[in-house]
N, C-alpha and C. Protein backbone atom coordinates (compact mmCIF):
# COMPACT_ATOMS: atom_id res chain seq x y z
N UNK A 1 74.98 53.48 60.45
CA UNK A 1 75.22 54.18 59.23
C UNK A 1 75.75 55.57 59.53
N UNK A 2 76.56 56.22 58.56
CA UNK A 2 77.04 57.28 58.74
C UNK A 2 76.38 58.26 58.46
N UNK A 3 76.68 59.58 58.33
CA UNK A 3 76.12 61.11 57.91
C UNK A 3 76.54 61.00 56.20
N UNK A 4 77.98 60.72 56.11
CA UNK A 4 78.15 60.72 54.95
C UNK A 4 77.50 59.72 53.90
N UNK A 5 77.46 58.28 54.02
CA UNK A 5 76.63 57.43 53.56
C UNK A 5 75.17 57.97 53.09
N UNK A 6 74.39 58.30 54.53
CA UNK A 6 73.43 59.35 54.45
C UNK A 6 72.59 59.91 53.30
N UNK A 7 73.68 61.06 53.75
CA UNK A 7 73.73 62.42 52.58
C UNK A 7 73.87 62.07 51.08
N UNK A 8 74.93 61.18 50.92
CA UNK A 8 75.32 60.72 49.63
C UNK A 8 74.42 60.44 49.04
N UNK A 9 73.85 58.91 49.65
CA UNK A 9 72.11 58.32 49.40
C UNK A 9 71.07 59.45 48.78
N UNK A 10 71.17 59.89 50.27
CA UNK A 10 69.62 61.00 49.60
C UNK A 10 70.00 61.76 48.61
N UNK A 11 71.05 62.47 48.49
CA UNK A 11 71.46 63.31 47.29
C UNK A 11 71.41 62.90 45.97
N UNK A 12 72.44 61.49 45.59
CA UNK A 12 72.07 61.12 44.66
C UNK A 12 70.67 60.22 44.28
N UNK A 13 70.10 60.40 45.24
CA UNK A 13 68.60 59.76 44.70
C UNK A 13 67.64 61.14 44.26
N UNK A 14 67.31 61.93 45.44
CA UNK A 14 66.96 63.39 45.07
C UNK A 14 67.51 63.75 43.18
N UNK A 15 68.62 63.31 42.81
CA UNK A 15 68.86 63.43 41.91
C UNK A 15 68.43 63.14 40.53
N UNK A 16 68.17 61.62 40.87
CA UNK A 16 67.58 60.59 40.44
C UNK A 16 66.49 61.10 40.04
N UNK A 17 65.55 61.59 41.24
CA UNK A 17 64.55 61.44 41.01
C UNK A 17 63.84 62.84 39.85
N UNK A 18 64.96 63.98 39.96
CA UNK A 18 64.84 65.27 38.90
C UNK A 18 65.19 64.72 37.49
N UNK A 19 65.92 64.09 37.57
CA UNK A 19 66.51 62.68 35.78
C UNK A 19 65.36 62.32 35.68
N UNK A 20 64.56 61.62 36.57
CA UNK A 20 63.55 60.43 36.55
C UNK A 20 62.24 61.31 35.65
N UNK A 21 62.08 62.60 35.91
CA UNK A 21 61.16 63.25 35.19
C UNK A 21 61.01 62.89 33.74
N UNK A 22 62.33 62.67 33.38
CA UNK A 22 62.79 62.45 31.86
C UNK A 22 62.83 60.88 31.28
N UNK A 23 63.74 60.06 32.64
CA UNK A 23 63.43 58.53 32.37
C UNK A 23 63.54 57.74 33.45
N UNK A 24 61.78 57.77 33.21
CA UNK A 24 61.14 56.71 34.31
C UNK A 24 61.79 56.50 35.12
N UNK A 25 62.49 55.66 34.40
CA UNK A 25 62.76 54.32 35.43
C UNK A 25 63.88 54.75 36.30
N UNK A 26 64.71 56.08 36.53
CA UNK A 26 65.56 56.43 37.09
C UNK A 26 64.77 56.88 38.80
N UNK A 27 63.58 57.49 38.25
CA UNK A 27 63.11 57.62 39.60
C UNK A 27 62.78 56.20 40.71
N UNK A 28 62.17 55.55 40.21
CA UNK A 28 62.13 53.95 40.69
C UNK A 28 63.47 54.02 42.10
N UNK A 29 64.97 54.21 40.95
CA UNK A 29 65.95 54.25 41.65
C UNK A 29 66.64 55.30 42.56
N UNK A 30 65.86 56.80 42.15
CA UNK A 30 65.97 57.15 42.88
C UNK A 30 65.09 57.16 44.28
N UNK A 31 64.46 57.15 44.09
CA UNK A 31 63.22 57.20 45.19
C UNK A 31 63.88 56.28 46.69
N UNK A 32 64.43 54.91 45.71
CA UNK A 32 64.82 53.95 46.63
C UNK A 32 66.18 54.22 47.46
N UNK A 33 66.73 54.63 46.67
CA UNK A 33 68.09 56.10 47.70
C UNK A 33 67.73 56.74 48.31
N UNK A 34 66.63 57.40 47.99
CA UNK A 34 66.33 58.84 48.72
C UNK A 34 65.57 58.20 50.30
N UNK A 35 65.02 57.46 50.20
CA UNK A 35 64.74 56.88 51.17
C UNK A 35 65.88 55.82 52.42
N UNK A 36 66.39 55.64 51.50
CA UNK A 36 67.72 54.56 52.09
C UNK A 36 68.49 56.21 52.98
N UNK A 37 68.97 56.91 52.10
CA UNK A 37 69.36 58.51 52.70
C UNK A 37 68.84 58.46 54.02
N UNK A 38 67.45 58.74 54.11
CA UNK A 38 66.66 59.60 54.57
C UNK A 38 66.70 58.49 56.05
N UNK A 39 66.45 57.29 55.92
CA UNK A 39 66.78 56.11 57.11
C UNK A 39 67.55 57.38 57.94
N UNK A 40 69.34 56.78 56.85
CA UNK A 40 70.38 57.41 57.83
C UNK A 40 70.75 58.32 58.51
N UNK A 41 70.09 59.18 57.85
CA UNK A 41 70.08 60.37 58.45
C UNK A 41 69.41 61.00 59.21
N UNK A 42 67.96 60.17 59.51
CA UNK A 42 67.19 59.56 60.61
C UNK A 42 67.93 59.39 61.84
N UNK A 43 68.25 58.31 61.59
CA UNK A 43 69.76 57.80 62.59
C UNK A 43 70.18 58.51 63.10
N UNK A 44 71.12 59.26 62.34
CA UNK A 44 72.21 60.35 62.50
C UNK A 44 71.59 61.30 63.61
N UNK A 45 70.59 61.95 62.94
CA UNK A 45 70.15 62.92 64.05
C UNK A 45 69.36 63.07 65.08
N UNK A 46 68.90 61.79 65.72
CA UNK A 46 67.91 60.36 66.65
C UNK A 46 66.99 61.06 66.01
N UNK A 47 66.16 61.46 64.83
CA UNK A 47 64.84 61.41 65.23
C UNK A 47 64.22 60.77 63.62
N UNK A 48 63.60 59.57 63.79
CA UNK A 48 62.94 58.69 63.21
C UNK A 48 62.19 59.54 62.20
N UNK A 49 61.37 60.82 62.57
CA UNK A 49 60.44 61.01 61.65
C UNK A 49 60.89 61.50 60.25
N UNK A 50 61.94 61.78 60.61
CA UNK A 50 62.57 61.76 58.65
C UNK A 50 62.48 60.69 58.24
N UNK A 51 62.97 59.73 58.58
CA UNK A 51 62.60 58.55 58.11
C UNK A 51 61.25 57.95 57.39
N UNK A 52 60.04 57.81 58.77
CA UNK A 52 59.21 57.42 58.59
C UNK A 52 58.29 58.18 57.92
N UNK A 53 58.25 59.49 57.93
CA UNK A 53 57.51 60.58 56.88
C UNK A 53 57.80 60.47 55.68
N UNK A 54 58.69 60.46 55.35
CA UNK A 54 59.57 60.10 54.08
C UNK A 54 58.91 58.81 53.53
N UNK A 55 58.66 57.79 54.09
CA UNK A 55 58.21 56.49 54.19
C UNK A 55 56.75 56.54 53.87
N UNK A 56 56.14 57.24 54.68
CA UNK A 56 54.68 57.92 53.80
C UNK A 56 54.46 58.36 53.23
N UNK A 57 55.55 59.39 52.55
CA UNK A 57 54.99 59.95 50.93
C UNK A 57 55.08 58.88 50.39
N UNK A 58 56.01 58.13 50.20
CA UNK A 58 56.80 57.05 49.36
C UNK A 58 55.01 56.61 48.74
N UNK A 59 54.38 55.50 50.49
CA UNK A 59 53.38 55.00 49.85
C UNK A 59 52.23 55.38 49.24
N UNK A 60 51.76 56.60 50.11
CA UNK A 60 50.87 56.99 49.29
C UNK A 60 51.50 57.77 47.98
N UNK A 61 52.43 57.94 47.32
CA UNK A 61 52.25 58.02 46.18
C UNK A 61 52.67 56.48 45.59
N UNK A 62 52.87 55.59 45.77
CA UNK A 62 52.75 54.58 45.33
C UNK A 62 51.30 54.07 45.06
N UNK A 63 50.21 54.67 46.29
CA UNK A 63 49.17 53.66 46.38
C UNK A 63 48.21 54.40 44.91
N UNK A 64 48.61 55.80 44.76
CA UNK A 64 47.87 56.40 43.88
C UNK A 64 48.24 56.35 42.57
N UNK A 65 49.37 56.24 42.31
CA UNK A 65 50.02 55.55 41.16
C UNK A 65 48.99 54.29 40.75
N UNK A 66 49.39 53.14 41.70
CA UNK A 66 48.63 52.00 41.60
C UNK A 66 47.41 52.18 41.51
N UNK A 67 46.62 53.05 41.95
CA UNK A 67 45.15 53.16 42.01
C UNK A 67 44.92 53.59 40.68
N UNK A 68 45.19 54.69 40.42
CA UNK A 68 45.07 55.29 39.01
C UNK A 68 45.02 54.83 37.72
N UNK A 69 46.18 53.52 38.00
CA UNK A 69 46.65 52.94 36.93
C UNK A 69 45.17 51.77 36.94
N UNK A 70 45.15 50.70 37.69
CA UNK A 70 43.95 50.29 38.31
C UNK A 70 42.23 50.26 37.75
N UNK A 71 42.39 52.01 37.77
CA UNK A 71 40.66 52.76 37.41
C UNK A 71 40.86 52.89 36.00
N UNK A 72 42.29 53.56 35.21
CA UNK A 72 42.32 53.61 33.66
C UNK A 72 42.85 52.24 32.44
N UNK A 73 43.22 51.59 33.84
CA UNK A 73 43.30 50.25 32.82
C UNK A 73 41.68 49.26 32.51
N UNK A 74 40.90 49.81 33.85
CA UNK A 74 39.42 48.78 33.90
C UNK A 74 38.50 49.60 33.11
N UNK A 75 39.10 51.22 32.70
CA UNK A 75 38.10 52.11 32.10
C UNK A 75 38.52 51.69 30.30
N UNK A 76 39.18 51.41 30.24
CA UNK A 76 39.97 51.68 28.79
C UNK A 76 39.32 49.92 28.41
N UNK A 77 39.58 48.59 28.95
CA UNK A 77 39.12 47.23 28.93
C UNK A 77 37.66 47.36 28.90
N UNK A 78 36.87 47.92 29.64
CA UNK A 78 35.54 47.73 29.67
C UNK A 78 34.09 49.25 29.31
N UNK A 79 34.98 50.23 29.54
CA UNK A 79 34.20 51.30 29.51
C UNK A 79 34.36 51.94 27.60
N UNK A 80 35.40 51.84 27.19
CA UNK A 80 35.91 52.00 25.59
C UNK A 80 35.24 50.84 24.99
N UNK A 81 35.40 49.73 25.18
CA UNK A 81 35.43 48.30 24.67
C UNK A 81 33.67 48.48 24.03
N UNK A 82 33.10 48.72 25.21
CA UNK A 82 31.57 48.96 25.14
C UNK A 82 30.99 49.86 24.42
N UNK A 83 31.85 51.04 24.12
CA UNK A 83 30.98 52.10 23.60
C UNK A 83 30.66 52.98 24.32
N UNK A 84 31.25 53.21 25.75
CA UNK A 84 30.91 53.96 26.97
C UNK A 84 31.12 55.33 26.95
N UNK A 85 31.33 56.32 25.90
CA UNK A 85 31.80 57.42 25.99
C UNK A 85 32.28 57.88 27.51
N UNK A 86 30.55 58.08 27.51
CA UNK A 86 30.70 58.91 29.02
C UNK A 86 30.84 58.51 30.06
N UNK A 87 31.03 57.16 30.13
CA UNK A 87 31.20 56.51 31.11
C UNK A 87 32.44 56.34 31.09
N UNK A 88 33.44 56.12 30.15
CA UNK A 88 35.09 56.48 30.06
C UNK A 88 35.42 57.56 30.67
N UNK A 89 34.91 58.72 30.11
CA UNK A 89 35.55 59.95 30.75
C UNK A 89 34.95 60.05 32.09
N UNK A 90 34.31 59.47 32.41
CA UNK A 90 33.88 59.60 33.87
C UNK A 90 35.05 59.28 34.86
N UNK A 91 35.27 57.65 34.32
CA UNK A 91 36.79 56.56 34.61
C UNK A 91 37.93 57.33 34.53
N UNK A 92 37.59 58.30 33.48
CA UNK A 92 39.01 58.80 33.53
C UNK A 92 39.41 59.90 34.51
N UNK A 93 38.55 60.69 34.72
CA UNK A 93 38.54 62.11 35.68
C UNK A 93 38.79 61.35 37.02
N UNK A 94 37.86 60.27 37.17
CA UNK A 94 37.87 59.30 38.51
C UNK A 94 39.74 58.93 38.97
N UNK A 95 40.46 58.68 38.09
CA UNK A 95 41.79 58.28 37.75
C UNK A 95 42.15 59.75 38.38
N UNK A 96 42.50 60.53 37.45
CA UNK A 96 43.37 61.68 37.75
C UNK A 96 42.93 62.34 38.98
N UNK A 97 41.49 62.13 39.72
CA UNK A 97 41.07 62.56 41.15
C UNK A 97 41.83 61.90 41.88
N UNK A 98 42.03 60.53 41.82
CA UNK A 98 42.25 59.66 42.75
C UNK A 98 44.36 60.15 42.85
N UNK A 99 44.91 60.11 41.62
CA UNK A 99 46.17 60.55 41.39
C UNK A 99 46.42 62.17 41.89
N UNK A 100 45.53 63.29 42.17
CA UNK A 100 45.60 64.23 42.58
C UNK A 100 45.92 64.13 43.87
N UNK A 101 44.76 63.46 44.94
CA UNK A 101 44.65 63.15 45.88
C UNK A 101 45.71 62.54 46.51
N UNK A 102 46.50 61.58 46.36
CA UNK A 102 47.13 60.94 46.68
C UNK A 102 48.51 61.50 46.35
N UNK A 103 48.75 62.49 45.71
CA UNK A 103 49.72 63.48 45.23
C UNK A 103 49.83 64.39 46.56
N UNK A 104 48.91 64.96 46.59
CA UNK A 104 48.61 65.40 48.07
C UNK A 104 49.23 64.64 49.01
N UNK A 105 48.63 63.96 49.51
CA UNK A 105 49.18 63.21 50.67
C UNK A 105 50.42 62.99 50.48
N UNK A 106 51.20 62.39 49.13
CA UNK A 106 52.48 62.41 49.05
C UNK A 106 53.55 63.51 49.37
N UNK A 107 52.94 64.72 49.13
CA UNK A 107 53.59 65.84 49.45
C UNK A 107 53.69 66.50 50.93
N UNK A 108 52.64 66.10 51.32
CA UNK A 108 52.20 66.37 52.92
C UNK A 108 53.40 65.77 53.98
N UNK A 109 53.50 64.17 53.61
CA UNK A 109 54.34 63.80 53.86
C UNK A 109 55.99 64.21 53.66
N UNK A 110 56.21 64.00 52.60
CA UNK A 110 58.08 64.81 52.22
C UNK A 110 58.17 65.76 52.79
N UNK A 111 56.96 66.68 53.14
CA UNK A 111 57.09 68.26 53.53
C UNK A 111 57.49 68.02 54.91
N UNK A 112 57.09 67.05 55.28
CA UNK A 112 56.99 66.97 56.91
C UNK A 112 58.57 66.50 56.85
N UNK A 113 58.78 65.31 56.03
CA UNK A 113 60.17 64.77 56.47
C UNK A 113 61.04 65.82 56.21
N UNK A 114 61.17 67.10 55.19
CA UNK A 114 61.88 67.60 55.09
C UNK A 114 62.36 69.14 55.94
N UNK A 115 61.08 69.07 56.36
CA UNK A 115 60.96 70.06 57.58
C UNK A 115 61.88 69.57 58.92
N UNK A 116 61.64 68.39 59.32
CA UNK A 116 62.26 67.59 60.24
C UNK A 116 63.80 68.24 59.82
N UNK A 117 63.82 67.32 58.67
CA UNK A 117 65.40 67.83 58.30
C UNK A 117 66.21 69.14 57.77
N UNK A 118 65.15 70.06 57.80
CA UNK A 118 65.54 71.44 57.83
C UNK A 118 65.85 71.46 59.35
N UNK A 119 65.18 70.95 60.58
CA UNK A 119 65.60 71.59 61.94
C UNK A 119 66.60 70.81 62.34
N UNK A 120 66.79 69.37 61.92
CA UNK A 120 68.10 69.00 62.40
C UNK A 120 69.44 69.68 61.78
N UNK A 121 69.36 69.95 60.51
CA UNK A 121 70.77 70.13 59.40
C UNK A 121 70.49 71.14 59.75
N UNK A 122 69.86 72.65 60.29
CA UNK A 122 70.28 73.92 59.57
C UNK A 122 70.44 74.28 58.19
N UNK A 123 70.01 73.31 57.39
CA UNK A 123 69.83 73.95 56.37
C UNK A 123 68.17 74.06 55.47
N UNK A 124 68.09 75.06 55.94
CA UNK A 124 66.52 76.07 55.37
C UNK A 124 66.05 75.50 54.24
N UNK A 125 67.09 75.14 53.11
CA UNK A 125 66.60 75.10 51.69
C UNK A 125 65.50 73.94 51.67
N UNK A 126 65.96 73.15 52.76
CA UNK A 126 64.98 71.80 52.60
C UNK A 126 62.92 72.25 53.15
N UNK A 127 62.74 73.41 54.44
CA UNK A 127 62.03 73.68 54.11
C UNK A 127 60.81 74.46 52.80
N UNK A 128 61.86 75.09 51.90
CA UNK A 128 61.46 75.58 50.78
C UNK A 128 61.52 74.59 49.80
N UNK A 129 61.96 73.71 50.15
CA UNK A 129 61.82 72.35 49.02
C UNK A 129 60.63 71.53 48.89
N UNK A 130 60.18 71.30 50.59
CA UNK A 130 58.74 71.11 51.35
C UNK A 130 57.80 71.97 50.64
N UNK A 131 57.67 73.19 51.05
CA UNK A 131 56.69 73.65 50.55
C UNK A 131 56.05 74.00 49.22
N UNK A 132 57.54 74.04 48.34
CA UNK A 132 57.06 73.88 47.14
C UNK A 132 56.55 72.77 46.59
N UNK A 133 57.23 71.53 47.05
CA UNK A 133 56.74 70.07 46.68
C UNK A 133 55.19 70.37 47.41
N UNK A 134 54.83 70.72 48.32
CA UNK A 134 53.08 70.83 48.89
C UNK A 134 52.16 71.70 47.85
N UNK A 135 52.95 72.45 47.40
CA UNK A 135 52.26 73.55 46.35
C UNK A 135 51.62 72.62 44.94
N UNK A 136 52.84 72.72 44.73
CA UNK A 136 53.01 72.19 43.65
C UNK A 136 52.16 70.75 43.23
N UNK A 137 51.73 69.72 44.37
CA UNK A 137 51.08 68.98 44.42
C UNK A 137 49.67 69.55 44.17
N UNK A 138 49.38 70.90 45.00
CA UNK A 138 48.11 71.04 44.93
C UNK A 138 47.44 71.60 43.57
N UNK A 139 48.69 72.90 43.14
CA UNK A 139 48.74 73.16 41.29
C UNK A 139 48.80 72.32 40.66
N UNK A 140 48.79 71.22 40.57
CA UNK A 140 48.75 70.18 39.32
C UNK A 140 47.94 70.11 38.80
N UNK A 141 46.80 70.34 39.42
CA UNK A 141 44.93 70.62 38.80
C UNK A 141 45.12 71.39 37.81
N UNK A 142 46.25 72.51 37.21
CA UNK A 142 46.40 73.14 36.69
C UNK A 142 47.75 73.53 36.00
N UNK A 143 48.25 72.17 36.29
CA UNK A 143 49.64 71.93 35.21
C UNK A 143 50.76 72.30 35.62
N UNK A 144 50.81 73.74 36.06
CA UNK A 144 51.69 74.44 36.75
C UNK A 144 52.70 73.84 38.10
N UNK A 145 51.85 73.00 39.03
CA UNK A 145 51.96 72.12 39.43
C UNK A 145 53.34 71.40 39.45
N UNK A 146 53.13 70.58 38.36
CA UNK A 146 54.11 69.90 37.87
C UNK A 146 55.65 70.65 38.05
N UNK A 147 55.58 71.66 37.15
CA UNK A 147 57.00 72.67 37.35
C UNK A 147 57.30 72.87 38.78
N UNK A 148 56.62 73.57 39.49
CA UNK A 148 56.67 73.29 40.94
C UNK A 148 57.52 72.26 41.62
N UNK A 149 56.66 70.75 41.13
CA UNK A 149 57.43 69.84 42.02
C UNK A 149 58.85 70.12 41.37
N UNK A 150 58.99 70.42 40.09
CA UNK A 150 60.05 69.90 39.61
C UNK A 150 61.07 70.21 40.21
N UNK A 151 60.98 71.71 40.14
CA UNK A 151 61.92 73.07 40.75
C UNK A 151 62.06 72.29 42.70
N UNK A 152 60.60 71.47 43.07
CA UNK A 152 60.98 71.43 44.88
C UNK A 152 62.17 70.52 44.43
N UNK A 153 62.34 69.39 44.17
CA UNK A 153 62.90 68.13 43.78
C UNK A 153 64.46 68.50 43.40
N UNK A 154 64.84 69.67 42.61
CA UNK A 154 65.77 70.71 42.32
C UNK A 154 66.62 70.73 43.88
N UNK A 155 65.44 71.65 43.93
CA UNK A 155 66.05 72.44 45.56
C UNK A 155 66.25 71.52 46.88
N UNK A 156 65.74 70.44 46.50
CA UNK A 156 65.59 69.31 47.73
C UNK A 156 67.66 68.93 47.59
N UNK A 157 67.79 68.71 46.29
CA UNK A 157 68.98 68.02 45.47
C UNK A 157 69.70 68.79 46.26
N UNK A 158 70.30 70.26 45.65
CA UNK A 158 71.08 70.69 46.13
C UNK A 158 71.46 71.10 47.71
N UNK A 159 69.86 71.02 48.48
CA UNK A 159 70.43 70.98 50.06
C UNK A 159 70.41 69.82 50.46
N UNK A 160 70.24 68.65 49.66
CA UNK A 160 71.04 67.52 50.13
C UNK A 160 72.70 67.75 50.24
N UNK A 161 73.05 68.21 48.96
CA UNK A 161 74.64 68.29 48.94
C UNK A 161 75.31 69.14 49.00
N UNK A 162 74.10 70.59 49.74
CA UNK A 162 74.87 71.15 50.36
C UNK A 162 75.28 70.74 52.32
N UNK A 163 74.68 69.93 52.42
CA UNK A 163 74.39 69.67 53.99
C UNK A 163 75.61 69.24 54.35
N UNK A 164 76.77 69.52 55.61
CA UNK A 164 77.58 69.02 56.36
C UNK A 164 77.43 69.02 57.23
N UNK A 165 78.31 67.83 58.04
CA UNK A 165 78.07 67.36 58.96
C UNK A 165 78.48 67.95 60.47
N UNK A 166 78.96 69.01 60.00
CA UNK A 166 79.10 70.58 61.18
C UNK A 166 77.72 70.64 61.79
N UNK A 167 76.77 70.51 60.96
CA UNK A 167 75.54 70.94 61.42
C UNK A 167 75.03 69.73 62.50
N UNK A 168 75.72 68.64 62.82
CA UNK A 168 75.13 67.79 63.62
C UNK A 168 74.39 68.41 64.59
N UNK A 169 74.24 67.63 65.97
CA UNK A 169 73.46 67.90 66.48
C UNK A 169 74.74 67.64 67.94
N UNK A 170 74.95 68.53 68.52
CA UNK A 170 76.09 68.40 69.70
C UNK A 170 75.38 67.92 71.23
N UNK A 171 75.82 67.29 71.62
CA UNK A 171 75.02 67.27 73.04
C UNK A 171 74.94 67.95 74.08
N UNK A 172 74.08 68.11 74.18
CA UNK A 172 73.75 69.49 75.70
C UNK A 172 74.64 69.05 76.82
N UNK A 173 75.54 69.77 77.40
CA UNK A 173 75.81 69.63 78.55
C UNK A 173 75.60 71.02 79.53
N UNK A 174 75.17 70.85 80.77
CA UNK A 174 74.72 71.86 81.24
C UNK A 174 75.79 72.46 82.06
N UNK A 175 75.78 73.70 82.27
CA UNK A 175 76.57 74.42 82.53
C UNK A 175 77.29 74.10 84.32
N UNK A 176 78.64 74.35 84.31
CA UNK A 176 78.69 73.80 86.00
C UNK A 176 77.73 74.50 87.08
N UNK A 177 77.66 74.35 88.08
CA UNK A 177 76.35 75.26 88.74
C UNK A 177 77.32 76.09 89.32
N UNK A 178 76.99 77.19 90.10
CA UNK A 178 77.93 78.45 90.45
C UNK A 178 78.15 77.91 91.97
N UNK A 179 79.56 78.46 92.08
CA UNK A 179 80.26 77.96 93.32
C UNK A 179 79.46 78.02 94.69
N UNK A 180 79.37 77.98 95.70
CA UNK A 180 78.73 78.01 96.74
C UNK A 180 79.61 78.89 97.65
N UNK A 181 79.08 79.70 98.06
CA UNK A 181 79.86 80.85 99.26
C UNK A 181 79.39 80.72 100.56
């Protein structure tokens, strides 16, 4: 795979996934670019852990999605159904812990892949994209959060497409050794 292929991928998925805030189902598709990207450009610059970091936010925010969904669908069927007040809102806090958490880890991860790919590309913006996506995971307890990712997800976008492929990675060759007298 190429740099350009790449870049393209992750960019317009990164993209995707700032739309996706608005409709759903765009993130789905982006996510699945941004990752397809993130492979190539793996590739591109030999080192896997963009890839595979990338690959771990993915699941654990998948697994917390799924979990969440999981605890408020069995709270809402059996804990409402019953008359459970407090035992609902228990289900429910249980939900958004478990979705916090795993928000976390999701961010831990991207931060890492995008750090990676701040030192291969030279381009910085992707660490400030990291850290806000880490922030911002952890502010969500408090709403704020949310804006955060939004703005990392933003900034992730545009140093996707600002990234060229100048910035590769050249191969070391070492210098001739000095003549012998």
């Amino acid at each position: 795979m190429s740099f350009e292929s790449g870049k393209n991928m992750a960019s317009i998925g990164a993209l995707l996934l700032v739309i996706g805030s608005f409709v759903p189902f765009l993130s789905l598709v982006g996510i699945i670019l941004l990752l397809l990207g993130l492979r190539d450009l793996g590739e591109y610059y030999n080192d896997n852990s963009i890839f595979q970091n990338g690959l771990y936010g993915f699941i654990f925010g998948f697994i917390g999605i799924v979990a969440s969904a999981v605890i408020l669908i069995s709270v809402f069927l059996s804990g409402f159904a019953f008359g459970a007040g407090v035992l609902g809102l228990a289900g429910i806090f249980l939900a958004l812990f478990v979705a916090f958490i795993f928000n976390i880890l999701m961010a831990v991860y991207f931060r890492r892949s995008f750090d990676s790919l701040a030192d291969k590309s030279g381009q910085g913006m992707f660490k400030t994209a990291g850290l806000l996506l880490f922030i911002g995971a952890i502010l969500t307890i408090i709403i704020v959060g949310l804006f955060l990712i939004f703005i990392a997800w933003i900034l992730a976008t545009v140093a996707f497409f600002q990234m060229t492929s100048a910035t590769a990675p050249q191969p070391s060759i070492p210098p001739p050794p000095p003549p012998q007298t």
